[in-house]
C-alpha atoms as a PDB file:
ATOM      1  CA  UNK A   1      53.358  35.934  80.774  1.00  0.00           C
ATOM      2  CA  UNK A   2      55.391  38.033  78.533  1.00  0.00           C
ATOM      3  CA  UNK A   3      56.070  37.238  74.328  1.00  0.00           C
ATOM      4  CA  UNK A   4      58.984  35.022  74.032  1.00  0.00           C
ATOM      5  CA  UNK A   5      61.158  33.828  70.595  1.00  0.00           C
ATOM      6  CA  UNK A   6      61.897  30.414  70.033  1.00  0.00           C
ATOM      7  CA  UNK A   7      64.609  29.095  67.420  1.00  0.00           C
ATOM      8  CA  UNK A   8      66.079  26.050  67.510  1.00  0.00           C
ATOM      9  CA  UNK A   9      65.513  24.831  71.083  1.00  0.00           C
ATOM     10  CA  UNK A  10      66.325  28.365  72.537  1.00  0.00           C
ATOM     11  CA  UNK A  11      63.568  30.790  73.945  1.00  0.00           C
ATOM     12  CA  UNK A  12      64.645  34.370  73.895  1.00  0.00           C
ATOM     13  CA  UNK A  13      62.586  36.306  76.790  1.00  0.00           C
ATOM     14  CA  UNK A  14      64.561  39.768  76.976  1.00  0.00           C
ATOM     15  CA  UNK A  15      65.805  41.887  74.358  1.00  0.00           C
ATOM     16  CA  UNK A  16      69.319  41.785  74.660  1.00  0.00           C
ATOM     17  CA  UNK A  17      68.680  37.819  74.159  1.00  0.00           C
ATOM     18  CA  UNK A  18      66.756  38.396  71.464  1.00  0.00           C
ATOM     19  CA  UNK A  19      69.395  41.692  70.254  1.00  0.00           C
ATOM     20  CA  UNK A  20      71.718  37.668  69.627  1.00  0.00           C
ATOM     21  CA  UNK A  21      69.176  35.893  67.164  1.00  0.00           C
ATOM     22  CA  UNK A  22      68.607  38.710  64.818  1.00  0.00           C
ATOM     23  CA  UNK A  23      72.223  40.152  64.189  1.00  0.00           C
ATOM     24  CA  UNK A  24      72.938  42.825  66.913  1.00  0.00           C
ATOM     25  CA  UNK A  25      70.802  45.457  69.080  1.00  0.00           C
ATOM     26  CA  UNK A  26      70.531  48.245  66.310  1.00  0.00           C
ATOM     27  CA  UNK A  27      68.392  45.307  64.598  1.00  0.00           C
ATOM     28  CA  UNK A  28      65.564  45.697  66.902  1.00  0.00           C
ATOM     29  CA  UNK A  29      62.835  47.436  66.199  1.00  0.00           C
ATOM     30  CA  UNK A  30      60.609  48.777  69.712  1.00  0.00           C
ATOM     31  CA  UNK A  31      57.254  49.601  69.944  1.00  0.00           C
ATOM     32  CA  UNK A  32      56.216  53.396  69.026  1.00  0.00           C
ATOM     33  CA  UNK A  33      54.588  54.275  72.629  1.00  0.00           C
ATOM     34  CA  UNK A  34      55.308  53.112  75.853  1.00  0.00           C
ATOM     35  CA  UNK A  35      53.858  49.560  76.574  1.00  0.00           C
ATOM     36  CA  UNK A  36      54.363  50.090  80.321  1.00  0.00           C
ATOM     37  CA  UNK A  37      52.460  53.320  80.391  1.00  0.00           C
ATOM     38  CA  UNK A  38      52.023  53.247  84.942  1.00  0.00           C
ATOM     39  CA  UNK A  39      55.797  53.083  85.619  1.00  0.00           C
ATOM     40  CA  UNK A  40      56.975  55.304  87.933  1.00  0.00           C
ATOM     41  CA  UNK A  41      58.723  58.247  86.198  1.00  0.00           C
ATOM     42  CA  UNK A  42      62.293  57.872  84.934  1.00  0.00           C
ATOM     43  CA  UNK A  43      61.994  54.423  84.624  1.00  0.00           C
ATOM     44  CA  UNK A  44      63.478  53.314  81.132  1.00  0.00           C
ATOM     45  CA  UNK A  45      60.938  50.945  78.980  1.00  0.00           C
ATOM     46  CA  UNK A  46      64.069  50.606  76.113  1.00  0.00           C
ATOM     47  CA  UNK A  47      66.088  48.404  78.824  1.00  0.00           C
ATOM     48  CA  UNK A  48      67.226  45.553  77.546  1.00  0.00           C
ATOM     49  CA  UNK A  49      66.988  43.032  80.592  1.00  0.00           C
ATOM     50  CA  UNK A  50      63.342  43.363  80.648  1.00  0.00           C
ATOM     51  CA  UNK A  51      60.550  41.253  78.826  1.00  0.00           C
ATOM     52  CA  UNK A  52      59.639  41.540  75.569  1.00  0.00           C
ATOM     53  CA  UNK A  53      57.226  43.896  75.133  1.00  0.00           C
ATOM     54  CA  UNK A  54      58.577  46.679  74.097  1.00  0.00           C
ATOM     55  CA  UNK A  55      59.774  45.034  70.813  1.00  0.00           C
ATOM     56  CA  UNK A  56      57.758  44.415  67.881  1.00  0.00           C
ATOM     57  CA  UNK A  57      58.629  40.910  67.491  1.00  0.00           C
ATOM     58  CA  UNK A  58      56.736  40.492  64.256  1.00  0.00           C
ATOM     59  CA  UNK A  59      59.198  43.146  62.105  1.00  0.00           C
ATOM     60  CA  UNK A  60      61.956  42.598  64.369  1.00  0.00           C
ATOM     61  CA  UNK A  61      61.718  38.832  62.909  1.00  0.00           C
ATOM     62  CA  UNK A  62      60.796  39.922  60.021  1.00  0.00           C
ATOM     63  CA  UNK A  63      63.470  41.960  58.840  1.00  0.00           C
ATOM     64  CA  UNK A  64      66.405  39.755  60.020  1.00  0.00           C
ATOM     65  CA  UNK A  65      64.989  37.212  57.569  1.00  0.00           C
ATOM     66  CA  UNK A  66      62.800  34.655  59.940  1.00  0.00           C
ATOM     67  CA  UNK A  67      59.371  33.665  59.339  1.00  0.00           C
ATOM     68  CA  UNK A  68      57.762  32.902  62.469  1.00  0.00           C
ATOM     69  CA  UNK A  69      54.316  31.036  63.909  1.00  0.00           C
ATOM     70  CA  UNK A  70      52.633  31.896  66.937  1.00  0.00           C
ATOM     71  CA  UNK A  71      52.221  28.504  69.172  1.00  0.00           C
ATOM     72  CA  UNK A  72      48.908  27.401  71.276  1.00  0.00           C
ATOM     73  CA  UNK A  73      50.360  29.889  73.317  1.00  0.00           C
ATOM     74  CA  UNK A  74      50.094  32.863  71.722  1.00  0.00           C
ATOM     75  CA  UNK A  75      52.904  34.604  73.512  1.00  0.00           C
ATOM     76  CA  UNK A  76      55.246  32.446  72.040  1.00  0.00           C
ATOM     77  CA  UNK A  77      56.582  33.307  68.759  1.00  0.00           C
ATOM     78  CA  UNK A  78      58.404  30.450  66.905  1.00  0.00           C
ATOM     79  CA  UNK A  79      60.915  31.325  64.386  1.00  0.00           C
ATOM     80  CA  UNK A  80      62.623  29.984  61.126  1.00  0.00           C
ATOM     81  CA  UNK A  81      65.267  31.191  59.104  1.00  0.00           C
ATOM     82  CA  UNK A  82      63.571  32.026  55.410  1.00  0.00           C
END
């Protein structure tokens, strides 16, 4: 299972879902290498209808001014508004 974001009764699995919570898609902030390191060449890790992983969920969060707890599951990030 992939990292998901959950505010108010919504879970955000992709990144353009998530790109809604925190204020727009320039408000993202991706990880710094390549999570999915044995895709075939050419294939784009920054798209935004795939899971979560590529985006650092913690400072993504972060700096659009949530404060977040990870759940039992600790995939699932669950976000507040500070």
């Amino acid at each position: 299972m992939c990292d998901s974001a959950l505010f108010e009764d919504r879970e955000y699995r992709t990144p353009r879902q998530l790109a809604d919570l925190v204020g727009g898609q320039d408000k993202l902030v991706w990880q710094s290498a390549n999570p999915f390191k044995n895709w075939p060449e050419g294939k784009d890790w920054r798209d935004f209808d795939l899971c979560l992983c590529p985006i650092d969920l913690e400072s993504t969060l972060k700096l659009a001014g949530f404060r977040w707890h990870r759940g039992a599951d600790p995939m699932e990030y669950f976000a507040e508004r500070l």
